[in-house]
Protein backbone atom coordinates (compact mmCIF):
# COMPACT_ATOMS: atom_id res chain seq x y z
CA UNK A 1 25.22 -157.98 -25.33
CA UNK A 2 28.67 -158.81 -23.55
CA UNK A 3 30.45 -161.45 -24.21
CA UNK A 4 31.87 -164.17 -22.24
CA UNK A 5 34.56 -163.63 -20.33
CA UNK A 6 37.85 -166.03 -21.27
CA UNK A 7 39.55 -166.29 -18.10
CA UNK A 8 39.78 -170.01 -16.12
CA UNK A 9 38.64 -170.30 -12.84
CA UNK A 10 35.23 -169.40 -11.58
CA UNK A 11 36.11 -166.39 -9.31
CA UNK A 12 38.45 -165.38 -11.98
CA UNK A 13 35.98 -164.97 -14.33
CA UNK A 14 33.65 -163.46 -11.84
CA UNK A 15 35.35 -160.78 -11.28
CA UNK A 16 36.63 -160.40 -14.83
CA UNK A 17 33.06 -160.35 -16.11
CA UNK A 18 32.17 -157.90 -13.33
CA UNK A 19 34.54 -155.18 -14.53
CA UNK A 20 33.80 -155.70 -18.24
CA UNK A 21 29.97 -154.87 -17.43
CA UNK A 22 30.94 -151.89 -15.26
CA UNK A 23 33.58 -150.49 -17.75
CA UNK A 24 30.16 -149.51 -20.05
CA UNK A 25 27.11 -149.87 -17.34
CA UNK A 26 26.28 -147.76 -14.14
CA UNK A 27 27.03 -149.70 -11.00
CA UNK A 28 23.18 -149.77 -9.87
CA UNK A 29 22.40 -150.91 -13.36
CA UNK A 30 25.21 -154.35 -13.11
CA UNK A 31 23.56 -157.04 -11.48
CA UNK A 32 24.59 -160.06 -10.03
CA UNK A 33 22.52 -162.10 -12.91
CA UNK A 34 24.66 -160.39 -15.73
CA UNK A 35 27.76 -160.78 -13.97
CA UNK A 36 27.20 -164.55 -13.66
CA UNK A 37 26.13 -164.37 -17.44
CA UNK A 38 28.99 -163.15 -18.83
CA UNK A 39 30.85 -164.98 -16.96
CA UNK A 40 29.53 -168.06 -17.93
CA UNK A 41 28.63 -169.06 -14.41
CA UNK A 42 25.94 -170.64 -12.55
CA UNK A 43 23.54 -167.74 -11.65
CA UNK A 44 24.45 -168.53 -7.92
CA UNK A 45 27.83 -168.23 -8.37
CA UNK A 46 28.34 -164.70 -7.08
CA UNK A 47 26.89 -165.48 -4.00
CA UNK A 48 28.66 -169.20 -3.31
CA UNK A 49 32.09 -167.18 -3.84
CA UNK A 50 31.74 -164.14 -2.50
CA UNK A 51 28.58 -163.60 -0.34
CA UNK A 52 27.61 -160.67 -2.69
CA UNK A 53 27.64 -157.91 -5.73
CA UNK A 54 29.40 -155.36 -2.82
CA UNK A 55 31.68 -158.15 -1.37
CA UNK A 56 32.59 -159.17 -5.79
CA UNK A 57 33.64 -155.52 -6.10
CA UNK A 58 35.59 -155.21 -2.93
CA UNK A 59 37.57 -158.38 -4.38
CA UNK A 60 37.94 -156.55 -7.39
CA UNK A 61 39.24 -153.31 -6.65
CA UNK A 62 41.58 -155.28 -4.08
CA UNK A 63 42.78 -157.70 -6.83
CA UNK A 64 43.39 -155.09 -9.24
CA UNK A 65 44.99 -152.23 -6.96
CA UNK A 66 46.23 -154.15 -4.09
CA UNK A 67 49.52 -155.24 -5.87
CA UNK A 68 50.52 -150.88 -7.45
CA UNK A 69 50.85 -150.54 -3.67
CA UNK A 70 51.99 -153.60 -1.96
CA UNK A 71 55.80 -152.67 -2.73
CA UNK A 72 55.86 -149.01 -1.41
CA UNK A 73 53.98 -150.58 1.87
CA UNK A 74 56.37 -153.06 2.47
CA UNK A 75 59.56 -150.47 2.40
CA UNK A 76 57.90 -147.49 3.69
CA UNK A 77 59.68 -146.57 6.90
CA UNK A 78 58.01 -145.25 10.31
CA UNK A 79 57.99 -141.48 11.09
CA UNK A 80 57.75 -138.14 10.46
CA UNK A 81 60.07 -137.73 8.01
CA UNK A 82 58.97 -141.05 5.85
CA UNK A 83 55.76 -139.38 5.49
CA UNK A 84 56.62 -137.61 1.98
CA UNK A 85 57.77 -140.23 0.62
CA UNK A 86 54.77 -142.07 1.37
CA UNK A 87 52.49 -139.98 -0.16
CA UNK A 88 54.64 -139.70 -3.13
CA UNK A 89 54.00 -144.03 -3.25
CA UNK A 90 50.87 -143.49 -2.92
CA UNK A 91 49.69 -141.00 -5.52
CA UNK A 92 52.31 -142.65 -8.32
CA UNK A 93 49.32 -144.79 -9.40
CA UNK A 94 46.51 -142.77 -8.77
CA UNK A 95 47.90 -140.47 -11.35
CA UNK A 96 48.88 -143.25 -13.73
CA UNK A 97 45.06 -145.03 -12.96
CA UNK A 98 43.81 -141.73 -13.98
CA UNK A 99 45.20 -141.28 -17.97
CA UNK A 100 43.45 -144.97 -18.31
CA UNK A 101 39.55 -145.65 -18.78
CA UNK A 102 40.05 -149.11 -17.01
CA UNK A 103 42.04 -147.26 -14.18
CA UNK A 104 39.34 -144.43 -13.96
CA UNK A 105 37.15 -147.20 -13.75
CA UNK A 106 38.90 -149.37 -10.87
CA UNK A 107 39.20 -145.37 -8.86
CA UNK A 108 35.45 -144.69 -9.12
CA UNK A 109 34.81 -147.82 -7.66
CA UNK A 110 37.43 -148.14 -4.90
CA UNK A 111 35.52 -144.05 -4.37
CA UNK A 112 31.96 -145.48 -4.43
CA UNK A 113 33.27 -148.48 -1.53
CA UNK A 114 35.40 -145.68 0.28
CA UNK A 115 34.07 -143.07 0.73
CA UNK A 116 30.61 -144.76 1.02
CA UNK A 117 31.89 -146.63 4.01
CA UNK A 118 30.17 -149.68 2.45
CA UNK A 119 31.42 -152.85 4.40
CA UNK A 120 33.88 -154.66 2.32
CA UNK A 121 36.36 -157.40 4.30
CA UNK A 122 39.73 -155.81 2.90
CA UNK A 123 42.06 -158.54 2.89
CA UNK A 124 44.96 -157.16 2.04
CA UNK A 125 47.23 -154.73 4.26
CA UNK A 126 47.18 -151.92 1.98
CA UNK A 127 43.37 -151.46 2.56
CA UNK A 128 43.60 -151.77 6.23
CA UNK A 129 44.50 -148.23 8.51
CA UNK A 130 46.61 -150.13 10.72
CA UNK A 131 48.98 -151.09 7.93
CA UNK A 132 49.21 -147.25 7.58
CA UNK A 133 48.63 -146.31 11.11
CA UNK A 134 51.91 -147.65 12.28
CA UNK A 135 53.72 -145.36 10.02
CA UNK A 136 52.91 -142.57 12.23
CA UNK A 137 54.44 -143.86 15.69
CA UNK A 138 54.48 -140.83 17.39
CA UNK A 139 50.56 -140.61 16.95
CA UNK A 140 48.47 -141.93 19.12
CA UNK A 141 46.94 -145.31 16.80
CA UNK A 142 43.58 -143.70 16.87
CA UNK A 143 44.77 -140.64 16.04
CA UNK A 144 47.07 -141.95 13.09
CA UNK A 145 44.25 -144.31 11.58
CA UNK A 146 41.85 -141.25 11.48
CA UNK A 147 44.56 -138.89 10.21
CA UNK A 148 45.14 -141.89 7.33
CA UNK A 149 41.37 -142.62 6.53
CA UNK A 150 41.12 -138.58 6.09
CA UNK A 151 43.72 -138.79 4.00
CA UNK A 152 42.91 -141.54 1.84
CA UNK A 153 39.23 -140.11 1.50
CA UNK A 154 40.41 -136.42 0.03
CA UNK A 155 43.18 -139.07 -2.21
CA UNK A 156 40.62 -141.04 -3.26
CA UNK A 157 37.77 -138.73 -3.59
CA UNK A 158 40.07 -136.78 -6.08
CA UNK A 159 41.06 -139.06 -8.15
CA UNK A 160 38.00 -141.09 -8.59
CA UNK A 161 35.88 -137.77 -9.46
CA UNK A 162 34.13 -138.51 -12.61
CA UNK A 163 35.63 -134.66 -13.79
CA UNK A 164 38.67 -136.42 -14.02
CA UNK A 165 38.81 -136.93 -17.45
CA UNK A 166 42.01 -138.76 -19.84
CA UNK A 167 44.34 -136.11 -19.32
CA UNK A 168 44.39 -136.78 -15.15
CA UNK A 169 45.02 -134.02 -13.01
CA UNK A 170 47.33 -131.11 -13.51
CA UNK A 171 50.67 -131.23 -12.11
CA UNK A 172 49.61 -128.18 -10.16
CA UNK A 173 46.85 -129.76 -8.42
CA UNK A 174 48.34 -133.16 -7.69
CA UNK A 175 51.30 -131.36 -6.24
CA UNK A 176 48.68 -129.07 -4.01
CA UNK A 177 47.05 -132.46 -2.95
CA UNK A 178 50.69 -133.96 -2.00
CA UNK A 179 51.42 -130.97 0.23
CA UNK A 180 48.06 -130.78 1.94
CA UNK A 181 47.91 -134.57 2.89
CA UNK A 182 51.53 -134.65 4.05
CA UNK A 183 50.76 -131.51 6.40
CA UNK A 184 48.16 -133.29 7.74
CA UNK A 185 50.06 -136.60 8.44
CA UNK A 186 52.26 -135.00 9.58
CA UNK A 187 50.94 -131.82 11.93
CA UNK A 188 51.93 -132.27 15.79
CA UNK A 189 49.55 -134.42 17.75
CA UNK A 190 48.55 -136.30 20.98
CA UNK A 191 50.92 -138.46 22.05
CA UNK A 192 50.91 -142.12 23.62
């Protein structure tokens, strides 16, 4: 049995109660009953405040992973030769996520809603491509959302692997990733 969640406010405890259930139980197996349940909430309460169990989970990966990249978003610089850097923002926290059982957590689900393509209203600009896509100005903005979503996909489908285990990825293969995602940001393309 779970107990309740202590947090105030109804969504708060929502989506607190949601990740306490899906730090021990499968993602299939969490449903919106027990999530209401533990979180002490009207058993309609998922679906007055956010529509649904995919729509809860979107919200919950964005509340708890928005904010490790917001900064490095907001003073990344456009081009070619920002792109390093970038990536270097970007896979800081991944790593870190990855030595913690609540971060594993938080990068198999932002995996399962990625790289599933499930339909989640990101509301915040690091989960949007044109946030990223404008970092690549001498792409075409097609071109640089798709070369970001491919990028974010191999990112994301690393580190939320279940092999990854406490001890994260090797320095070796994190650096391998790096290179291989800024080559590809970065390889000559269409222009405007």
């Amino acid at each position: 049995m779970v107990e309740k969640v202590t947090v105030t406010g109804t969504r708060e405890r929502l989506l607190a109660a949601a990740e306490q259930l899906l730090l021990t139980e499968p993602y299939d197996e969490v449903s919106v009953r027990a999530i209401c349940a533990a979180a002490g909430a009207n058993p309609a309460a998922v679906h007055y405040h956010y529509g649904c169990k995919e729509a809860l989970v979107g919200a919950l990966i964005e509340d708890r992973l928005g904010p490790l990249w917001a900064t490095g978003l907001a003073e990344a610089t456009a081009g070619r030769d920002s792109v390093p850097a970038v990536v270097d923002t970007i896979l800081a926290p991944f790593r870190e996520l990855a030595l913690d059982p609540l971060g594993r957590l938080h990068l198999r689900l932002l995996a399962r809603f990625v790289i599933g393509r499930h339909l989640t209203q990101w509301q915040g600009p690091w989960f949007r491509m044109d946030s990223w896509a404008a970092l690549l100005p001498e792409l075409r903005p097609s071109l640089a959302r798709r070369r970001w979503m491919l990028a974010f996909d191999l990112i994301i489908m690393r580190f939320g692997s279940p092999e990854i285990e406490d001890s994260g990825m090797s320095d070796a293969a994190v650096t391998a990733l790096r290179d291989f995602v800024v080559a590809g940001l970065t390889a000559p393309g269409e222009h405007s």
